[in-house]
PDB file of N, CA and C in Angstrom:
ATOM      1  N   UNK A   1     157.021   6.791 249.425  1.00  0.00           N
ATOM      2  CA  UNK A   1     155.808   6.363 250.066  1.00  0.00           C
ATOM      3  C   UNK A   1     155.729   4.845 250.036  1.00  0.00           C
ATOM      4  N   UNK A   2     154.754   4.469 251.071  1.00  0.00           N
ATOM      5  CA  UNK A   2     154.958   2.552 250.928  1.00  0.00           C
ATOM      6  C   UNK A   2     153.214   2.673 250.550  1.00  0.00           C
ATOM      7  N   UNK A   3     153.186   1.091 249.841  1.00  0.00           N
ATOM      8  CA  UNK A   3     152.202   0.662 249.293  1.00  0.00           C
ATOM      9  C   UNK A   3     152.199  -0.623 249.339  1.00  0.00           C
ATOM     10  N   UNK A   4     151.068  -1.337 248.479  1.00  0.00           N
ATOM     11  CA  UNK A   4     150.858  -2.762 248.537  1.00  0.00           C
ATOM     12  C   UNK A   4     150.824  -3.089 247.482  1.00  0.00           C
ATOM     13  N   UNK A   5     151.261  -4.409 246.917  1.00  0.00           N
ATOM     14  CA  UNK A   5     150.813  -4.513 245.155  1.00  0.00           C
ATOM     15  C   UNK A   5     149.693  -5.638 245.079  1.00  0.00           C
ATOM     16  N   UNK A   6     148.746  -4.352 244.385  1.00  0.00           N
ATOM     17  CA  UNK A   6     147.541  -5.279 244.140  1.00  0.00           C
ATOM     18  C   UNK A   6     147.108  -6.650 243.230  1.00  0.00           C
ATOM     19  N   UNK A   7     148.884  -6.079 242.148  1.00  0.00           N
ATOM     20  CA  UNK A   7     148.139  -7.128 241.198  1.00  0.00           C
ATOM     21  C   UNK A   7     149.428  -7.021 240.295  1.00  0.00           C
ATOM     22  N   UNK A   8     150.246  -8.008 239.867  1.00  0.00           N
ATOM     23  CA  UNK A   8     150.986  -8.266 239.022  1.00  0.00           C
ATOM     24  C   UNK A   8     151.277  -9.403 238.569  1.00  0.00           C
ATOM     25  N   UNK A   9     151.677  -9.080 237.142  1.00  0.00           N
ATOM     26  CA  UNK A   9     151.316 -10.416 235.890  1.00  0.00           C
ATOM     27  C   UNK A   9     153.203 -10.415 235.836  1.00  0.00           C
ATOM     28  N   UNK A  10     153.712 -11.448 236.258  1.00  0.00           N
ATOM     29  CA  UNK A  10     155.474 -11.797 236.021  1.00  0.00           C
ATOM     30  C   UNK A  10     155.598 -12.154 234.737  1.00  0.00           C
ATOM     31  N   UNK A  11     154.428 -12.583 233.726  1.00  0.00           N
ATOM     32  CA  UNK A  11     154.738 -12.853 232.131  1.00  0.00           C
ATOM     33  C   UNK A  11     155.138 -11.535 231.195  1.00  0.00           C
ATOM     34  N   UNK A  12     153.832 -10.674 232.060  1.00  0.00           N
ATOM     35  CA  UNK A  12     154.441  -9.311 231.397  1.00  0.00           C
ATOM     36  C   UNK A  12     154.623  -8.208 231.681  1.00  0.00           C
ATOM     37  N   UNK A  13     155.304  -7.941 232.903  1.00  0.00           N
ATOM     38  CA  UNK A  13     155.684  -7.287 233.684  1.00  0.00           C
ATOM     39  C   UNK A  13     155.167  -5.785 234.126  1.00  0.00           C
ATOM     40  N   UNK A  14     154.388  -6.141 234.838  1.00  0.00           N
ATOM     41  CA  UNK A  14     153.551  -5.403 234.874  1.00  0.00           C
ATOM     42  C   UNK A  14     152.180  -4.733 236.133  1.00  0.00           C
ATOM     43  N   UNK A  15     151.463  -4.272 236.710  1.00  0.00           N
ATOM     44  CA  UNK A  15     150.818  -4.551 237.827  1.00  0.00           C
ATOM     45  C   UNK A  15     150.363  -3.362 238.464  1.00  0.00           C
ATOM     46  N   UNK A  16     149.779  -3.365 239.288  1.00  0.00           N
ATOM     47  CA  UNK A  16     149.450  -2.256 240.171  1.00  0.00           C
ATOM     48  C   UNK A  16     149.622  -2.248 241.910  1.00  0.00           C
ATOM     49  N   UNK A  17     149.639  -0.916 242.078  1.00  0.00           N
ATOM     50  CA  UNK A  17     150.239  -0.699 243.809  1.00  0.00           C
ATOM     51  C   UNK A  17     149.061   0.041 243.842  1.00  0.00           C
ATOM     52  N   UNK A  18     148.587  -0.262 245.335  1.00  0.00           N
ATOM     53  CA  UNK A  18     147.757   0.799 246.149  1.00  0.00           C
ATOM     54  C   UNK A  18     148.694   1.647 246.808  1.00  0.00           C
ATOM     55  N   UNK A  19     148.375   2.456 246.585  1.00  0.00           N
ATOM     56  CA  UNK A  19     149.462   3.729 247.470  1.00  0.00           C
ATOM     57  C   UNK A  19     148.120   4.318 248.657  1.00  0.00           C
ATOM     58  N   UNK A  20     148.927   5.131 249.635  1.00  0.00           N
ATOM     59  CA  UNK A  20     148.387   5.005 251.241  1.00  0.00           C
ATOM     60  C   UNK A  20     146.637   5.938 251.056  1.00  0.00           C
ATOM     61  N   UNK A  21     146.649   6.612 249.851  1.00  0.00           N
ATOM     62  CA  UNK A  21     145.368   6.947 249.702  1.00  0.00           C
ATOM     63  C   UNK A  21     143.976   5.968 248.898  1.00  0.00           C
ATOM     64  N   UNK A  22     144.424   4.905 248.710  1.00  0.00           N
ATOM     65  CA  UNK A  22     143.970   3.653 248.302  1.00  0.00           C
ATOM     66  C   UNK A  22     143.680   3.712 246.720  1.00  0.00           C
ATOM     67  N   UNK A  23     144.350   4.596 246.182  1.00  0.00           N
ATOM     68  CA  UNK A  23     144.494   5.011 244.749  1.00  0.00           C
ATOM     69  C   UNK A  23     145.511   3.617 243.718  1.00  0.00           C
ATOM     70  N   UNK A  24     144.902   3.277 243.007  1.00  0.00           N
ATOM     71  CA  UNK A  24     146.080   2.407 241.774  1.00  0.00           C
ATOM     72  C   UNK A  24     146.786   2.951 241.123  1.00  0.00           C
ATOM     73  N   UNK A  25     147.938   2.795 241.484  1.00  0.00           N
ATOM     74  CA  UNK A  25     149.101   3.283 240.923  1.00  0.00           C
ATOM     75  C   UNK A  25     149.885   1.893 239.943  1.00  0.00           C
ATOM     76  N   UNK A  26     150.220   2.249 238.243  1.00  0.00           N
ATOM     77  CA  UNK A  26     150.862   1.403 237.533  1.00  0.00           C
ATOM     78  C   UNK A  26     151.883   1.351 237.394  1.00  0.00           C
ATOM     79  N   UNK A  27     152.449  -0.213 238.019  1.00  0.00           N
ATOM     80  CA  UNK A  27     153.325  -0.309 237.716  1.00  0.00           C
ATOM     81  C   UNK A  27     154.547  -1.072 237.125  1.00  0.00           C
ATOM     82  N   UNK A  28     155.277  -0.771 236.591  1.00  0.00           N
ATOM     83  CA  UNK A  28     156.244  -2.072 235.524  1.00  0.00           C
ATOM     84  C   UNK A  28     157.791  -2.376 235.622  1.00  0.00           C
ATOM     85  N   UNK A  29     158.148  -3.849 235.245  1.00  0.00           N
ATOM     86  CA  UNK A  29     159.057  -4.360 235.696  1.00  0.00           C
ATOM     87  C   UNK A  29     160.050  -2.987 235.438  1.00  0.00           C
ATOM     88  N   UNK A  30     160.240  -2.555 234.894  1.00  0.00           N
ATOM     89  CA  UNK A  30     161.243  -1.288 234.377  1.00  0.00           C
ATOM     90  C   UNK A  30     161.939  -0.452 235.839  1.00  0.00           C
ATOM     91  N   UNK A  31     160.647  -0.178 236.652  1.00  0.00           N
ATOM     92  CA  UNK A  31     160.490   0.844 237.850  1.00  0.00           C
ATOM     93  C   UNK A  31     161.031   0.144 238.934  1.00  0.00           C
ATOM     94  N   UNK A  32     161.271  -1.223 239.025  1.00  0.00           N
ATOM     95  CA  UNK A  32     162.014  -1.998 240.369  1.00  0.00           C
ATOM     96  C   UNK A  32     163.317  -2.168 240.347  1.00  0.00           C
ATOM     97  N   UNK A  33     163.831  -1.082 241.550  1.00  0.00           N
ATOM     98  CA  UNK A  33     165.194  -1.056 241.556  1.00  0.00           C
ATOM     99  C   UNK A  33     165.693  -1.808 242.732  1.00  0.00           C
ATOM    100  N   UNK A  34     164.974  -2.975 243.502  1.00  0.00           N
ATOM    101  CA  UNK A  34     165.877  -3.531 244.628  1.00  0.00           C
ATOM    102  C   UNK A  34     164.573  -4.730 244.442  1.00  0.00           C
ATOM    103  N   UNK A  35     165.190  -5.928 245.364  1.00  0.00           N
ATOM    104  CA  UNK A  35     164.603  -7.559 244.886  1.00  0.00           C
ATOM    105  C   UNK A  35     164.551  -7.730 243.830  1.00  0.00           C
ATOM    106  N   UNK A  36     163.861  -9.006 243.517  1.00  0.00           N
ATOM    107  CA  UNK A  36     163.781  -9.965 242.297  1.00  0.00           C
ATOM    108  C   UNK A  36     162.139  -9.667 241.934  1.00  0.00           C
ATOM    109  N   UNK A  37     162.363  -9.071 240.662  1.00  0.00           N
ATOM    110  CA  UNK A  37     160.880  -8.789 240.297  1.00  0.00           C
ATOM    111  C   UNK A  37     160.248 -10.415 239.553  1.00  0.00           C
ATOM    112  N   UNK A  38     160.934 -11.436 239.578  1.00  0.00           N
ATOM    113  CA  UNK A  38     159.891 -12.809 239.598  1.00  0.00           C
ATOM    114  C   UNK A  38     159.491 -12.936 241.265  1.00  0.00           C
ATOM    115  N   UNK A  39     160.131 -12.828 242.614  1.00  0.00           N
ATOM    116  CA  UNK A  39     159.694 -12.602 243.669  1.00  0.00           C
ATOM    117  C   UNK A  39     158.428 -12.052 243.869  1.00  0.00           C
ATOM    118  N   UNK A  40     158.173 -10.701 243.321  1.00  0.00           N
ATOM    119  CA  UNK A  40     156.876 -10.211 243.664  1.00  0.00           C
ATOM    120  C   UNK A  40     155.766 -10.830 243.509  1.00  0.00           C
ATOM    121  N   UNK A  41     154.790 -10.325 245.006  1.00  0.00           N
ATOM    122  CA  UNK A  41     153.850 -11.229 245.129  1.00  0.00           C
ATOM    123  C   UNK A  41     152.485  -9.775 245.599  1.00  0.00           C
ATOM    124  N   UNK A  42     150.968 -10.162 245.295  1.00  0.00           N
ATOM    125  CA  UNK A  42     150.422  -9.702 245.459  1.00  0.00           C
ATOM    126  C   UNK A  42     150.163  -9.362 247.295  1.00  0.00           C
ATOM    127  N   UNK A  43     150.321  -8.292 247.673  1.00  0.00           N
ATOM    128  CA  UNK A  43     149.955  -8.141 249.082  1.00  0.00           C
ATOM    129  C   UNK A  43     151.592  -7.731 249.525  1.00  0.00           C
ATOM    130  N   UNK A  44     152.368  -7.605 248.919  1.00  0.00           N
ATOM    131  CA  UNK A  44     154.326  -7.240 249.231  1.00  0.00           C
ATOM    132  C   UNK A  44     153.829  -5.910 249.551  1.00  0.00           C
ATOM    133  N   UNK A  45     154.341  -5.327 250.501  1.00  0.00           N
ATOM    134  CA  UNK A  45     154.899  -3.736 251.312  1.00  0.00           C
ATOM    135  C   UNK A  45     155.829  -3.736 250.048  1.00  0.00           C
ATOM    136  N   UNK A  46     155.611  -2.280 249.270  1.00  0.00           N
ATOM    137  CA  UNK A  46     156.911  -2.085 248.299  1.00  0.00           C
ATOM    138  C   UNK A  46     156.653  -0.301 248.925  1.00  0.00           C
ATOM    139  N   UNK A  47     158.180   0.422 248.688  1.00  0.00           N
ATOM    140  CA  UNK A  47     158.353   2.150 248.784  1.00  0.00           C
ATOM    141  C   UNK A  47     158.816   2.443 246.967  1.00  0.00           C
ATOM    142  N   UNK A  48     157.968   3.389 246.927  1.00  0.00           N
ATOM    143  CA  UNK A  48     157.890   3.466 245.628  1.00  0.00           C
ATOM    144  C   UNK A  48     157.768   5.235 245.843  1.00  0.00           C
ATOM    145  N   UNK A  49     158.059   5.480 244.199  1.00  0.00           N
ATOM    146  CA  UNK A  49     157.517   7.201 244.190  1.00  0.00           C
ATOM    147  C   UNK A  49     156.361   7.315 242.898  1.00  0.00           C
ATOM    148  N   UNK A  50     155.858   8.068 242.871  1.00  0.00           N
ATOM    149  CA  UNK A  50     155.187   8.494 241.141  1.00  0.00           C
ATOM    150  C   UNK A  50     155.949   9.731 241.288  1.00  0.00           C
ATOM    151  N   UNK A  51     155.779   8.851 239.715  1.00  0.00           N
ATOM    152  CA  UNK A  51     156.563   9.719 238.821  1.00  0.00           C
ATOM    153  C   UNK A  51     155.211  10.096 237.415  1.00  0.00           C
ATOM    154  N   UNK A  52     155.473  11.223 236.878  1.00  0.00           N
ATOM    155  CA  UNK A  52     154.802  11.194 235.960  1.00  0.00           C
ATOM    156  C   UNK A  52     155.283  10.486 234.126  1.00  0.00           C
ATOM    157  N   UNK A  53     153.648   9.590 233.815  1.00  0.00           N
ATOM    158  CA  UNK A  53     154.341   8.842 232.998  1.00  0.00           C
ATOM    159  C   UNK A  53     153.384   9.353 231.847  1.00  0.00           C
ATOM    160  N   UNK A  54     153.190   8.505 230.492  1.00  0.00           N
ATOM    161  CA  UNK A  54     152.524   8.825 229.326  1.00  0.00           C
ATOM    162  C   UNK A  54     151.723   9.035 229.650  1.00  0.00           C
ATOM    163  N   UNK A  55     150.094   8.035 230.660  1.00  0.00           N
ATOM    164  CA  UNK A  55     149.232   8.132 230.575  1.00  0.00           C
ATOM    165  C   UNK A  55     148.902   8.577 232.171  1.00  0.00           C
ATOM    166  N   UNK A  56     149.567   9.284 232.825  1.00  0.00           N
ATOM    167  CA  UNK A  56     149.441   9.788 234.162  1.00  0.00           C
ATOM    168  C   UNK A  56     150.715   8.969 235.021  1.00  0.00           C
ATOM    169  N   UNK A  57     149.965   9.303 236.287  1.00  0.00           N
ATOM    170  CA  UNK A  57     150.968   8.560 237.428  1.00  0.00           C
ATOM    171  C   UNK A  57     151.463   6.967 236.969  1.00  0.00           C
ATOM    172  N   UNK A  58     152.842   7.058 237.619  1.00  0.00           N
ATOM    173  CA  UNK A  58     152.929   5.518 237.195  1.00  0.00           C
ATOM    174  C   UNK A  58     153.901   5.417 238.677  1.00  0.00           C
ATOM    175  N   UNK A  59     154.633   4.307 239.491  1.00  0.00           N
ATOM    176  CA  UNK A  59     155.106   3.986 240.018  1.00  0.00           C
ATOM    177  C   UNK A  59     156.790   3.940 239.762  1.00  0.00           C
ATOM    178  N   UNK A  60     157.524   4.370 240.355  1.00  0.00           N
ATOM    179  CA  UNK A  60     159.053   4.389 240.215  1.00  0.00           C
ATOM    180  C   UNK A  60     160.026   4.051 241.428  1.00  0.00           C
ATOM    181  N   UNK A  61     160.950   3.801 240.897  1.00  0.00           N
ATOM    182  CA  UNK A  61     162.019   3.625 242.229  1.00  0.00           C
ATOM    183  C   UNK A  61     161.535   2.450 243.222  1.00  0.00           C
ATOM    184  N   UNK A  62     161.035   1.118 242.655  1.00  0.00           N
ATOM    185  CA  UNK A  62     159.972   0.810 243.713  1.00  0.00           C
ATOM    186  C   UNK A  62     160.831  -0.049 244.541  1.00  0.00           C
ATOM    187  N   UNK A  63     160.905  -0.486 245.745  1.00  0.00           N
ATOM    188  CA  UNK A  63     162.081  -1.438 245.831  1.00  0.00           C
ATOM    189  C   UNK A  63     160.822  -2.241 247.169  1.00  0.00           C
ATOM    190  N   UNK A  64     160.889  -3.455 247.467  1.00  0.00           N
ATOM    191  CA  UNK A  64     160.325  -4.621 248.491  1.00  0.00           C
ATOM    192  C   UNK A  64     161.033  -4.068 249.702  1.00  0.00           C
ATOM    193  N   UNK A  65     159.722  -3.854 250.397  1.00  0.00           N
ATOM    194  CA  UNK A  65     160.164  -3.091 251.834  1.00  0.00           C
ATOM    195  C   UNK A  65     160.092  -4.323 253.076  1.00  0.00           C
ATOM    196  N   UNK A  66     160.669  -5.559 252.259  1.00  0.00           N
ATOM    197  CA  UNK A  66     161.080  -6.934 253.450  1.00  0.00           C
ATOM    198  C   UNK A  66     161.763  -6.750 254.223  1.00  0.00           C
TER     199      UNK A  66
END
């Protein structure tokens, strides 16, 4: 699915995606498998999946849909 990232901190890797139901989805440097996660910028098109994590949904596979 594609989304937008609402909000990420590059100190500690970390942030959130709106996914297409306008839901926050969390997500962390761990889950980006394509670009440069110092690149990411708030408002980036990223395709991502949830996956289920400790504390619910979290964001995976996410890669910059540039």
């Amino acid at each position: 699915m594609e989304g937008k990232i609402k909000s990420y901190d590059n100190s500690r890797g970390f942030g959130y995606i709106v996914d297409p139901e306008g839901n926050d989805v969390f997500m962390h440097i761990t889950g980006i498998i394509s670009g440069t996660p110092k690149a990411i910028q708030v408002g980036d098109v990223v395709k991502f999946v949830k996956a289920k994590g400790e504390q619910g949904f979290q964001a995976a596979k996410i890669e910059l849909a540039r």
